[in-house]
Protein backbone atom coordinates (compact mmCIF):
# COMPACT_ATOMS: atom_id res chain seq x y z
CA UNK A 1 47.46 -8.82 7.59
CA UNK A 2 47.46 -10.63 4.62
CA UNK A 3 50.16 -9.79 1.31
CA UNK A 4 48.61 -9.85 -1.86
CA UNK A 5 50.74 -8.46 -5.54
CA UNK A 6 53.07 -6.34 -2.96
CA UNK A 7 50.33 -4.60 -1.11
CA UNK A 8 48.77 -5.29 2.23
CA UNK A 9 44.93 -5.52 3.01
CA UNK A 10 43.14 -3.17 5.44
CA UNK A 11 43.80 -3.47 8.83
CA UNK A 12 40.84 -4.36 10.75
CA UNK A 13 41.61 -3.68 14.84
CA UNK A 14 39.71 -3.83 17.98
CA UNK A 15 40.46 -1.80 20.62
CA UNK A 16 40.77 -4.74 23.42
CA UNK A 17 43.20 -7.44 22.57
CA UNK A 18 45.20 -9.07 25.31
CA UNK A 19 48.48 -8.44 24.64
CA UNK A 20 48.49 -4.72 23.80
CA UNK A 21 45.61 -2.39 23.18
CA UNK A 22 44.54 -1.46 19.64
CA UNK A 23 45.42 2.17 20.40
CA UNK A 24 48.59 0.97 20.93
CA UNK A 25 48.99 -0.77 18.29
CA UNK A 26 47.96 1.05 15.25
CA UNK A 27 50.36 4.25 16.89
CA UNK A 28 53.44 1.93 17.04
CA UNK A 29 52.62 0.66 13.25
CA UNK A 30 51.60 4.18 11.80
CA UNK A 31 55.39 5.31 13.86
CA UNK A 32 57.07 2.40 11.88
CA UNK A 33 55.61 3.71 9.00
CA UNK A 34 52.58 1.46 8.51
CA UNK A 35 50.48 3.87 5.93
CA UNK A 36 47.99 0.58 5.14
CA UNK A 37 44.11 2.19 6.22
CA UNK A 38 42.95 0.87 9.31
CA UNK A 39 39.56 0.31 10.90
CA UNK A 40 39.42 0.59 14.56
CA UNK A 41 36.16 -2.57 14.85
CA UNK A 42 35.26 -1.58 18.52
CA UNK A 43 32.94 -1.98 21.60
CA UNK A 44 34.08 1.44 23.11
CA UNK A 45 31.45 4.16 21.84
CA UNK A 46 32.60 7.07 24.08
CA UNK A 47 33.74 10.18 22.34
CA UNK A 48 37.20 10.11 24.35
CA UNK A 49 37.63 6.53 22.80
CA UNK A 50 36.89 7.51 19.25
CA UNK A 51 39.30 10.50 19.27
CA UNK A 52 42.17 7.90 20.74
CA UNK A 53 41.47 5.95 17.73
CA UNK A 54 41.44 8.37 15.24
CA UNK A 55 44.30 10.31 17.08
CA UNK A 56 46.06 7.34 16.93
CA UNK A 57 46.37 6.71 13.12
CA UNK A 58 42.81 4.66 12.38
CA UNK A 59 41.24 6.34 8.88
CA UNK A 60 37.99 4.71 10.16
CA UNK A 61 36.10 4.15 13.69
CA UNK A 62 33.00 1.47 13.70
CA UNK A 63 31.38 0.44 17.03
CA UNK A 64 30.00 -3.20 17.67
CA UNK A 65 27.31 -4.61 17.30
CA UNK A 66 28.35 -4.03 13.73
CA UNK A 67 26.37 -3.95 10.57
CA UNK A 68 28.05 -6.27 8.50
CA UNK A 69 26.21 -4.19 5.46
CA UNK A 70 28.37 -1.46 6.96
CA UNK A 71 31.49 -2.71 7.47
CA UNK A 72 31.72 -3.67 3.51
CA UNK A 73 30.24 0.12 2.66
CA UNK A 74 33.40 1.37 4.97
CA UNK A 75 36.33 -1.08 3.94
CA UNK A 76 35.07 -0.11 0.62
CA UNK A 77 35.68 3.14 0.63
CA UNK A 78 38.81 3.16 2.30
CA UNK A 79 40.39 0.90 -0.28
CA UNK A 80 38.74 3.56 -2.48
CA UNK A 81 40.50 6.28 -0.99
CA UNK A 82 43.65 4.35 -0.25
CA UNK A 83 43.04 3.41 -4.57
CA UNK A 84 44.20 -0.18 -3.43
CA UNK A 85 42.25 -2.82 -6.39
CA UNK A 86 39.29 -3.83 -4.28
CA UNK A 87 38.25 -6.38 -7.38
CA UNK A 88 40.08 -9.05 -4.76
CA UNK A 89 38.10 -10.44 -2.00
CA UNK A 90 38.60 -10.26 1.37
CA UNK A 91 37.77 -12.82 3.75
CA UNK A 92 36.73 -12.32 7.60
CA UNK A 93 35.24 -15.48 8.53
CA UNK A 94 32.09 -16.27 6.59
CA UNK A 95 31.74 -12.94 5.00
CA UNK A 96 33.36 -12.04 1.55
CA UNK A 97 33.76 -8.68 1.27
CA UNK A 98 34.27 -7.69 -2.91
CA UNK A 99 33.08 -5.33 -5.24
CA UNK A 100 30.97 -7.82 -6.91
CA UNK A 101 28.94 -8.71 -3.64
């Protein structure tokens, strides 16, 4: 997570990290009070997995292989919802994600 003018960035998670599962994760943080939107960016399609996520604090649920065209369409619209100033870029790899691009 990056800081930027107080705020925090969306949180982009996948499900399967080594340390603790994305599930996991995103309950513990929305339980401490995390209230940042987050984007569960995952290879598990079923159902069951998708209402973990959601049940477990993500705004947003995308399964891989991702369209990068709709990543930017969703991260957009969560920072619209979240009305977080998406004039910044954000950065995830290669790919520039702004409202200019």
């Amino acid at each position: 997570m990056a800081l930027y003018q107080g705020g925090v960035d969306p949180l982009i998670a996948d499900v399967m990290m080594p340390t603790m599962d994305g599930f996991t994760m995103v309950k513990e943080m929305r339980a401490a009070g995390f209230e940042q939107p987050v984007l569960m960016l995952t290879a598990k399609t079923t159902i069951t997995d998708k209402t973990t996520g959601f049940t477990s604090g993500a705004d947003d649920y995308l399964t891989k292989p991702v369209d990068l065209a709709e990543l930017k369409l969703r991260v957009a619209a969560l920072l619209r919802r979240a009305k977080i100033n998406s004039a910044r870029q954000i950065t995830i790899g290669q790919t520039i994600l702004s409202d200019h691009s």
